[in-house]
Protein backbone atom coordinates (compact mmCIF):
# COMPACT_ATOMS: atom_id res chain seq x y z
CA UNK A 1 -101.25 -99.46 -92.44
CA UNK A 2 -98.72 -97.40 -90.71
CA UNK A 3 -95.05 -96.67 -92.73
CA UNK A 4 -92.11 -97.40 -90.12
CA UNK A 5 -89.58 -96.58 -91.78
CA UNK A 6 -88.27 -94.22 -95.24
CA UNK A 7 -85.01 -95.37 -97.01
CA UNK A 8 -82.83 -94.35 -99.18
CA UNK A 9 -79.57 -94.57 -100.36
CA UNK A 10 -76.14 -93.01 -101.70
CA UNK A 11 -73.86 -94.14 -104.50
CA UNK A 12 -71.23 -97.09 -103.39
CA UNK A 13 -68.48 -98.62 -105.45
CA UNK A 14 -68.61 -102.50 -104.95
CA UNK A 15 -66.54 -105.52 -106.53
CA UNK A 16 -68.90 -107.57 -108.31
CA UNK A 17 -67.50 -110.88 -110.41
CA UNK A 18 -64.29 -109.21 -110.20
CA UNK A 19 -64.85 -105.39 -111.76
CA UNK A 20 -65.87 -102.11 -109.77
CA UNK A 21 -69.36 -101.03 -110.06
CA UNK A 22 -71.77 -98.19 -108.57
CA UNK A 23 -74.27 -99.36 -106.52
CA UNK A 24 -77.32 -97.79 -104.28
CA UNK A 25 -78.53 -100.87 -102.64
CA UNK A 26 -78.01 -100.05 -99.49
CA UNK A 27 -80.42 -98.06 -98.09
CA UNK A 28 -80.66 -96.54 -94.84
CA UNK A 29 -83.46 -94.70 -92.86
CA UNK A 30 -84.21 -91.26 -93.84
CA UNK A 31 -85.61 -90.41 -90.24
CA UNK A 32 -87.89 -88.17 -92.52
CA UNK A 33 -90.15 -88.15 -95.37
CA UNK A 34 -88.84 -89.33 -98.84
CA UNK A 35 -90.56 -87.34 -101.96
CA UNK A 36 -91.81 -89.76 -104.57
CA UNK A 37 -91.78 -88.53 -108.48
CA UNK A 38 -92.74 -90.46 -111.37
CA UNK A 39 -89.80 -92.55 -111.88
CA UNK A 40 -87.21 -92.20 -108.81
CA UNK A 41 -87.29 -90.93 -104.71
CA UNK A 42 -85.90 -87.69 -104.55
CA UNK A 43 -81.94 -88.46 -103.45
CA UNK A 44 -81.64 -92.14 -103.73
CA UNK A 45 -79.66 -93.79 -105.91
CA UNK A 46 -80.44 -95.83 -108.80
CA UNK A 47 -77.34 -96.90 -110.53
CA UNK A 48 -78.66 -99.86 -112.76
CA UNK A 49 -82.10 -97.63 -114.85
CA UNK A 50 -82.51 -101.14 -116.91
CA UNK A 51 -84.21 -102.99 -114.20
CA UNK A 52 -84.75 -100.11 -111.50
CA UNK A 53 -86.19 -96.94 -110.76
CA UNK A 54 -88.37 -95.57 -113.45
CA UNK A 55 -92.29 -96.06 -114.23
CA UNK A 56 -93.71 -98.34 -111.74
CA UNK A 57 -90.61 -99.17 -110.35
CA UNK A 58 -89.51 -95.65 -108.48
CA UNK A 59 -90.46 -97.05 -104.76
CA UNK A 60 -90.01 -100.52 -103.32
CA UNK A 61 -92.22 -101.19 -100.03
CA UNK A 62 -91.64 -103.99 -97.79
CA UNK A 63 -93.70 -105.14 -94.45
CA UNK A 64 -91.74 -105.06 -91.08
CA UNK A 65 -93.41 -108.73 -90.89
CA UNK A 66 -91.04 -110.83 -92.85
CA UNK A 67 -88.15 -108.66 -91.04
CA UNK A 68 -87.69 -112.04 -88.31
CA UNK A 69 -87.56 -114.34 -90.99
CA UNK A 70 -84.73 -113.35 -92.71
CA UNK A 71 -83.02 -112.45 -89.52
CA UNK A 72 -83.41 -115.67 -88.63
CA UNK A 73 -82.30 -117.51 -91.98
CA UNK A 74 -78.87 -114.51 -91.73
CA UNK A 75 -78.35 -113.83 -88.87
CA UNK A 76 -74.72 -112.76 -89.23
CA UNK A 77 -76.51 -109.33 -90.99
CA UNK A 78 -77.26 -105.98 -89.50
CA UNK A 79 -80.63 -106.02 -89.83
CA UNK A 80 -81.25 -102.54 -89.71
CA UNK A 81 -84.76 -101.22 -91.47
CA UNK A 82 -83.27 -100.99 -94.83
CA UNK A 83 -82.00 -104.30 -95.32
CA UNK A 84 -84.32 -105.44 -97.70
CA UNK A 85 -83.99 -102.55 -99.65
CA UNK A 86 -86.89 -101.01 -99.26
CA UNK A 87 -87.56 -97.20 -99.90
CA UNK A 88 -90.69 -97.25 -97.69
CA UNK A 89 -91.19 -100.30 -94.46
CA UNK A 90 -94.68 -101.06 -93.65
């Protein structure tokens, strides 16, 4: 097993369902190590501690193998590593 890629990602104000919220979805590639604690990644945002980050949920991976399939079901999207908001890409 071989990591490609480590995301994270900063705080962004969206619209959702009409009203302005923080988000950290969107994750981008680090280029470096990330540094895993018990309940977050060091620097990425978690905006929504109900449902993310936190005991057993701090790090999301994903494999680089279902990458083409979503590309190919939206491929109007970027794409980049990232997308599928992964902290670490396998």
């Amino acid at each position: 097993m071989k990591i490609i890629s480590t995301n994270i990602g900063n705080p962004t104000t969206i619209t959702w369902k009409g009203e302005q919220q923080k988000t950290g979805i969107y994750k981008y590639p680090t280029g470096n190590h990330i540094h895993l604690e018990s309940e977050n990644v060091l620097n990425d945002t978690v905006s929504d501690r109900e449902f993310h980050g936190g005991i057993y949920m701090a790090c999301y991976l994903f494999s680089a193998d279902y990458y083409p399939y979503w590309k190919n079901k939206y491929p109007h999207l970027s794409w980049d590593w990232g997308e599928c908001l992964e902290k670490i890409l396998l």
